[in-house]
C-alpha atoms as a PDB file:
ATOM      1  CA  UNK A   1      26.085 -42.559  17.656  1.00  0.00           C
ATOM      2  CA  UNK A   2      27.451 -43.416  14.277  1.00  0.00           C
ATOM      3  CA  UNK A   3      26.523 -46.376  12.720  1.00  0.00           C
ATOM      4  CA  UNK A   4      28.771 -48.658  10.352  1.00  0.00           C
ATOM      5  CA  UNK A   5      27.150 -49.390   6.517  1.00  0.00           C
ATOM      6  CA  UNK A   6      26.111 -52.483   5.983  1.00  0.00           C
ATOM      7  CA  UNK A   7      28.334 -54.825   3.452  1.00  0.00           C
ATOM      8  CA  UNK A   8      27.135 -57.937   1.468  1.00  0.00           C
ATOM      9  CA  UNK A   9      29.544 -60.131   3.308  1.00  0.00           C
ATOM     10  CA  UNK A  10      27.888 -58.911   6.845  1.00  0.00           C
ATOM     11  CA  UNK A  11      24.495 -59.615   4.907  1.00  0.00           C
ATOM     12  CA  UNK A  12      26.133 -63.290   4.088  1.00  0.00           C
ATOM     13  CA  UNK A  13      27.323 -64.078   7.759  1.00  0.00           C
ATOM     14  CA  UNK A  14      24.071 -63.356   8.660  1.00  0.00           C
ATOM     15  CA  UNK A  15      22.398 -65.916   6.532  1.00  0.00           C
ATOM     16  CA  UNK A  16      25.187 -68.407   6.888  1.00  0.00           C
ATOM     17  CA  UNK A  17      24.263 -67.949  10.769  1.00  0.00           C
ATOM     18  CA  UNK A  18      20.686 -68.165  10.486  1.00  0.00           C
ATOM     19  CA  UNK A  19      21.075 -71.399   8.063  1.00  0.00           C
ATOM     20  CA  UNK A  20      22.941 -72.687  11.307  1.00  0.00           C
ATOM     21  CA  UNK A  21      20.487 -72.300  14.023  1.00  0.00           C
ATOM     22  CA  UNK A  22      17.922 -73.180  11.836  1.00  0.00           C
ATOM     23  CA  UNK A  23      19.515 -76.470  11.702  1.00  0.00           C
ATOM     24  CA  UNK A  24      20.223 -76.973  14.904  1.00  0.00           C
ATOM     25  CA  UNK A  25      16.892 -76.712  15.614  1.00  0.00           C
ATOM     26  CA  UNK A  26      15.872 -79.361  13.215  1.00  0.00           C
ATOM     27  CA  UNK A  27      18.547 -81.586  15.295  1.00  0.00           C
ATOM     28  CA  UNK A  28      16.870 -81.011  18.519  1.00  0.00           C
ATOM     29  CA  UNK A  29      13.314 -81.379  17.336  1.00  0.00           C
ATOM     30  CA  UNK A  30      14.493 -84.403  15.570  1.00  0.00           C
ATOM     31  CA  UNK A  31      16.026 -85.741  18.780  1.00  0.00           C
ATOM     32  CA  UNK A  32      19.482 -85.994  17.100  1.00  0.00           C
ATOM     33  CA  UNK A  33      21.275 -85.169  20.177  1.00  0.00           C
ATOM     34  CA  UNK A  34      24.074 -86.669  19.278  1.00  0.00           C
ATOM     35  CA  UNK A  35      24.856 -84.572  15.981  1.00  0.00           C
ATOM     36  CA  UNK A  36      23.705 -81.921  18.068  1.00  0.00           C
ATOM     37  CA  UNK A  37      26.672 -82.275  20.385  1.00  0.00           C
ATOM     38  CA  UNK A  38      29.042 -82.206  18.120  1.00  0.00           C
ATOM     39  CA  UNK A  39      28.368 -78.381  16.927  1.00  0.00           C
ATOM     40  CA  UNK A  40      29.454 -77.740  20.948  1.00  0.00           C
ATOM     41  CA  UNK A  41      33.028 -76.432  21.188  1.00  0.00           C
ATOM     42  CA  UNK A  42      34.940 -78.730  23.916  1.00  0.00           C
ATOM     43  CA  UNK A  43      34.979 -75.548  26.357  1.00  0.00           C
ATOM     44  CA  UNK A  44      31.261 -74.863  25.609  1.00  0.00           C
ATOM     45  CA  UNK A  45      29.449 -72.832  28.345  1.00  0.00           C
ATOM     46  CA  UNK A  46      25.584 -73.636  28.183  1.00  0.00           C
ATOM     47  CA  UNK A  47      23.958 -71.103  30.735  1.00  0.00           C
ATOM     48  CA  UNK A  48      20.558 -69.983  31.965  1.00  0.00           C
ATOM     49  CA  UNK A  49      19.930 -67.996  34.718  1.00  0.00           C
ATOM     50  CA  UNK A  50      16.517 -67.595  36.583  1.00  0.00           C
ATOM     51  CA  UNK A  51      14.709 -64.628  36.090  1.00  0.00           C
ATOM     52  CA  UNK A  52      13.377 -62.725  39.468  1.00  0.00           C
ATOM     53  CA  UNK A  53      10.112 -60.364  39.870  1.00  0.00           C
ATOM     54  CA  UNK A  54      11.816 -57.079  41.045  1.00  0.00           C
ATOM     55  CA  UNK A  55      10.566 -53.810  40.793  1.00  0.00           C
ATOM     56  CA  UNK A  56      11.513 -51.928  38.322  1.00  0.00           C
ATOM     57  CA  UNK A  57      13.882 -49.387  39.756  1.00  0.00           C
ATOM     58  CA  UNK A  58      15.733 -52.784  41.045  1.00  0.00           C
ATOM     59  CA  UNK A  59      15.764 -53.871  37.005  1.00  0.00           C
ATOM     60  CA  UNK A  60      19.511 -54.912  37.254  1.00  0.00           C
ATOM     61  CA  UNK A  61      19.115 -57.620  39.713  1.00  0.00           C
ATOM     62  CA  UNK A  62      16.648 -59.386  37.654  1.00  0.00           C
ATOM     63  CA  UNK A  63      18.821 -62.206  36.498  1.00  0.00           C
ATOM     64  CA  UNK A  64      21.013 -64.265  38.829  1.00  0.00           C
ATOM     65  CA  UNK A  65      24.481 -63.853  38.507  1.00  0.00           C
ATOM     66  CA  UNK A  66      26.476 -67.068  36.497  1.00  0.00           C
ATOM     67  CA  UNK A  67      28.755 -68.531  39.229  1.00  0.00           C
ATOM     68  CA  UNK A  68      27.978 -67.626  42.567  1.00  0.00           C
ATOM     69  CA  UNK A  69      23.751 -68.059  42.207  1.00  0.00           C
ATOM     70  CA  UNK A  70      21.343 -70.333  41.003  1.00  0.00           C
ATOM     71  CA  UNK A  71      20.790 -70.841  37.282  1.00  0.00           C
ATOM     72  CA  UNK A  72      18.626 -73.258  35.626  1.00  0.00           C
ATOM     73  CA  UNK A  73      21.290 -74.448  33.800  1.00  0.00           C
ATOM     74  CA  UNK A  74      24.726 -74.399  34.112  1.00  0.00           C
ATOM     75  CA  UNK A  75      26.410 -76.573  32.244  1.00  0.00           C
ATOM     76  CA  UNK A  76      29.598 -77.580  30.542  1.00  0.00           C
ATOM     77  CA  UNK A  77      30.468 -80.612  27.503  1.00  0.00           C
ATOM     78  CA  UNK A  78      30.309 -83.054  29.604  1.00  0.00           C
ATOM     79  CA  UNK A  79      27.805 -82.468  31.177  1.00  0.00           C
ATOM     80  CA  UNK A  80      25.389 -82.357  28.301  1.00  0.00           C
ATOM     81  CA  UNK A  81      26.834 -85.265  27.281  1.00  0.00           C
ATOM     82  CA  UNK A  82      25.766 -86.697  30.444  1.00  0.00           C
ATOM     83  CA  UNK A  83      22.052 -85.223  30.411  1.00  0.00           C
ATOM     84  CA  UNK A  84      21.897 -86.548  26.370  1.00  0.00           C
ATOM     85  CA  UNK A  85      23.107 -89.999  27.727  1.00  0.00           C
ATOM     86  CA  UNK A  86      20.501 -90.293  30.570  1.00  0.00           C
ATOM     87  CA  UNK A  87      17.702 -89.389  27.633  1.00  0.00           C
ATOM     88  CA  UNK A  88      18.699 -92.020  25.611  1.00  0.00           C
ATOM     89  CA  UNK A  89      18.477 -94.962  28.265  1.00  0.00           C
ATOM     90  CA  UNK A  90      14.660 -94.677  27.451  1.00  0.00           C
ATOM     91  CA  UNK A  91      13.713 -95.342  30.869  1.00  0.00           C
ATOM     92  CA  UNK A  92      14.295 -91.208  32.105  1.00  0.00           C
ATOM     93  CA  UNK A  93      11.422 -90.854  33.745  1.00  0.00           C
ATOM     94  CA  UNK A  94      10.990 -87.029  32.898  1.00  0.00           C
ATOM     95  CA  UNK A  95      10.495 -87.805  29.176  1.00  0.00           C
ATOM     96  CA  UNK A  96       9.757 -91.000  28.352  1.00  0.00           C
ATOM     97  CA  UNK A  97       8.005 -91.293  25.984  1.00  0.00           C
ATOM     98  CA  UNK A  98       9.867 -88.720  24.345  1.00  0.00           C
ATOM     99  CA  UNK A  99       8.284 -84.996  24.535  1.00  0.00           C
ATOM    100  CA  UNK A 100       6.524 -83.879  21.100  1.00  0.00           C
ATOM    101  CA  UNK A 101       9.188 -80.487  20.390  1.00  0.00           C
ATOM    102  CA  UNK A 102       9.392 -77.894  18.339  1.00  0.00           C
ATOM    103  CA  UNK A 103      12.124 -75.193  18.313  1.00  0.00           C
ATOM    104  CA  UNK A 104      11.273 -71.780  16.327  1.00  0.00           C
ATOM    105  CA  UNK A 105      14.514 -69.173  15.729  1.00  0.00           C
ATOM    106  CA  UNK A 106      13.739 -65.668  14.961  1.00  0.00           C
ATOM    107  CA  UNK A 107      15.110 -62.010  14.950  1.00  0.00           C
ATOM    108  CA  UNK A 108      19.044 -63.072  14.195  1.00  0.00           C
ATOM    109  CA  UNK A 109      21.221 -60.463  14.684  1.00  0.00           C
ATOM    110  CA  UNK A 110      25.217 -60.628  14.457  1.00  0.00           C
ATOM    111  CA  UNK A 111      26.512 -58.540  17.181  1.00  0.00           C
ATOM    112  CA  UNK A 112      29.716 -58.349  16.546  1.00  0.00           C
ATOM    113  CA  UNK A 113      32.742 -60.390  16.353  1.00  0.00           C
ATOM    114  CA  UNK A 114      35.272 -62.024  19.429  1.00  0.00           C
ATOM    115  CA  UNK A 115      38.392 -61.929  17.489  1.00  0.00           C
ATOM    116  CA  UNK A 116      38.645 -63.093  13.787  1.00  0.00           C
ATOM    117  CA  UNK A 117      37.193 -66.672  14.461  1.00  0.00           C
ATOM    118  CA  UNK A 118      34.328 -65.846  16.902  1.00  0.00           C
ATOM    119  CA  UNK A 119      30.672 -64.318  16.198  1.00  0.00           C
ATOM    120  CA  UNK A 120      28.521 -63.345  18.816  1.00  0.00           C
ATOM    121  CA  UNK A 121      24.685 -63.609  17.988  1.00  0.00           C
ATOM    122  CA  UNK A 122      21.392 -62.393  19.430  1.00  0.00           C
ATOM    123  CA  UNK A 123      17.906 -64.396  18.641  1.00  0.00           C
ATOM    124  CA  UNK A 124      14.762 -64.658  19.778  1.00  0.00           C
ATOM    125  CA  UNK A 125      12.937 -68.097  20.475  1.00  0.00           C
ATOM    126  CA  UNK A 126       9.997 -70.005  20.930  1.00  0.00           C
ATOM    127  CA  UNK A 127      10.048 -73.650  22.051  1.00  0.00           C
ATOM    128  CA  UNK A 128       7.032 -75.755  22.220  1.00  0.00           C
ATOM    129  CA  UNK A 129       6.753 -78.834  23.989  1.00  0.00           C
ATOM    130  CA  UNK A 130       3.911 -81.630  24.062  1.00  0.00           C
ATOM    131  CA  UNK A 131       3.972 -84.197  26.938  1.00  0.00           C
ATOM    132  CA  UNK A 132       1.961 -87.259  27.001  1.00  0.00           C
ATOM    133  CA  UNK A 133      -1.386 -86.382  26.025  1.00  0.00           C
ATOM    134  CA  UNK A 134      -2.569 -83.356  28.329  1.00  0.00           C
ATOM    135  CA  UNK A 135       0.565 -81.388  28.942  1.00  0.00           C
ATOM    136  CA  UNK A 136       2.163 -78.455  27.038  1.00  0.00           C
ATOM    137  CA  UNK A 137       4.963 -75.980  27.785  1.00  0.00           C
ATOM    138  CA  UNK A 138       6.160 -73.089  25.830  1.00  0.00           C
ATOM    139  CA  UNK A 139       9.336 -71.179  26.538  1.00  0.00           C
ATOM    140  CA  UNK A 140       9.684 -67.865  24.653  1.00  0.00           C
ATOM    141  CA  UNK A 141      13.280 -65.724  25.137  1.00  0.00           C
ATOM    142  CA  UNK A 142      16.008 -64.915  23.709  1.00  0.00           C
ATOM    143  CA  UNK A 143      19.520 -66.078  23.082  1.00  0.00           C
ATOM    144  CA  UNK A 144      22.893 -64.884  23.163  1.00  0.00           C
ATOM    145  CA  UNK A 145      25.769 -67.374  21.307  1.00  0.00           C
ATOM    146  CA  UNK A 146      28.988 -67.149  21.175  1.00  0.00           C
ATOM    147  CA  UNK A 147      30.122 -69.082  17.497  1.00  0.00           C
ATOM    148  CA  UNK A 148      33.290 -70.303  16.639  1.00  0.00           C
ATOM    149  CA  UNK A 149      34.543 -70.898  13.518  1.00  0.00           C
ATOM    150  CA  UNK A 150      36.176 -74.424  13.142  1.00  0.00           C
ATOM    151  CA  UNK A 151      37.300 -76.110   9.933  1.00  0.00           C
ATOM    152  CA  UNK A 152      34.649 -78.348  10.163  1.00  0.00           C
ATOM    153  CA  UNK A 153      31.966 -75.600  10.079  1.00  0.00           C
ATOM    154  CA  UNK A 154      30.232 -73.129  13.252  1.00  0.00           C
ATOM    155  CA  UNK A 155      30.467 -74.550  16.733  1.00  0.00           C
ATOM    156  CA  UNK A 156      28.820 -72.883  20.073  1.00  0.00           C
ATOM    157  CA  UNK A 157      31.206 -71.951  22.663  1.00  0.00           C
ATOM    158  CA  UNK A 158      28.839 -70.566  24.532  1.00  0.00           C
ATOM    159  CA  UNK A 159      24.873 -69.924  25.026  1.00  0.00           C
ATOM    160  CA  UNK A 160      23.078 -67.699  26.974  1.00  0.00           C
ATOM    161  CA  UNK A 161      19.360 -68.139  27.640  1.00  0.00           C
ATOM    162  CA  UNK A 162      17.077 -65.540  28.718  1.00  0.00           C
ATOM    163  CA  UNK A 163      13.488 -67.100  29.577  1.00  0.00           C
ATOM    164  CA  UNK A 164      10.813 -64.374  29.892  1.00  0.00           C
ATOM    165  CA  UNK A 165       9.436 -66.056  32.510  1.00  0.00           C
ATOM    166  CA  UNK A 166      10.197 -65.722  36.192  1.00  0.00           C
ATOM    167  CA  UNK A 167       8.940 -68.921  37.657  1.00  0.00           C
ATOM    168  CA  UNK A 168       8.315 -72.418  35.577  1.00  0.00           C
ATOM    169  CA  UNK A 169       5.150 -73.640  35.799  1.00  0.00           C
ATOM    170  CA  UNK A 170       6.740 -77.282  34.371  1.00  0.00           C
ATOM    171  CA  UNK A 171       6.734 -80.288  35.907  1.00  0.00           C
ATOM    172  CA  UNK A 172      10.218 -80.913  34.130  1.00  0.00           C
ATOM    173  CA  UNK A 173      12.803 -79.239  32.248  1.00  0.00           C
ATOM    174  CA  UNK A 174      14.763 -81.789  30.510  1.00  0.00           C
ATOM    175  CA  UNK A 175      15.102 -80.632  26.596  1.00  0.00           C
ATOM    176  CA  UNK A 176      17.906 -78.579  25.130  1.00  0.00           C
ATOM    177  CA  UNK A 177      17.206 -74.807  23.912  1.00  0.00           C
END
């Protein structure tokens, strides 16, 4: 296996990306869905499949499959759009009040690139979420994005989240990772 040296300018994408997600983070925690939908590409694919307990000789059938199975999420623009306008009627009944969030992004790597315009990126994650008074939720896993490079800056085409666990012990799941 050979590996390729390291340049300054794969050094520099790397920081440019992490100064991204790290700000994108911000706009979630900050509830500024809005802003946040705008670093979606129109043809943005926002998937997350469930995770099954299979033994370990069985290892590739852990995830479901996107398309024909069950995901958590499978969504497209519009349909975030739709779940960020529901939110902001203040009367969704799954957070309302709002949910007290906090997104942490770790472990950036830059995988590689899709052509000379898109970067595909691996991160780990920790979300933390405070309901009401008594109830918490934390989602660790990782992420795999697909960025595009627009002239007005990096945009996700596409997001891929792994949770690392099998079954949510939530009574909602209604917040953006």
């Amino acid at each position: 296996m050979t590996t390729r040296t390291r340049t300054i300018e794969d050094y520099l994408l790397r920081l440019e990306i992490e100064d991204f997600l790290w700000n994108e983070a911000e706009l979630l925690d900050d509830f500024r869905y809005e802003e946040w939908l705008d670093l979606l590409t129109d043809d943005v694919s926002y998937w997350m499949p469930i995770r099954r307990n299979v033994p370990s000789r069985e290892m590739e059938g852990e995830l479901t499959a996107e398309g024909p199975e069950m995901s958590w999420y499978t969504d497209d623009k519009p349909s975030l759009e739709k779940r960020v306008s529901q939110i902001r009627t203040h009367v969704h009944w799954a957070d309302e009040p709002y949910s007290r969030i906090s997104h942490m992004i770790s472990n950036v790597q830059v995988l590689g690139w899709n052509g000379p315009d898109e970067v595909r990126v691996k991160c780990r994650f920790l979300f933390y979420r405070n309901r009401h008074s008594d109830e918490e939720s934390t989602f660790i896993g990782k992420r795999i994005d697909t960025l595009r490079r627009t002239d007005g800056g990096w945009k996700i085409a596409r997001r891929e989240i792994y949770l690392d666990q099998s079954v949510l012990l939530f009574k909602n799941l209604t917040n953006f990772f």
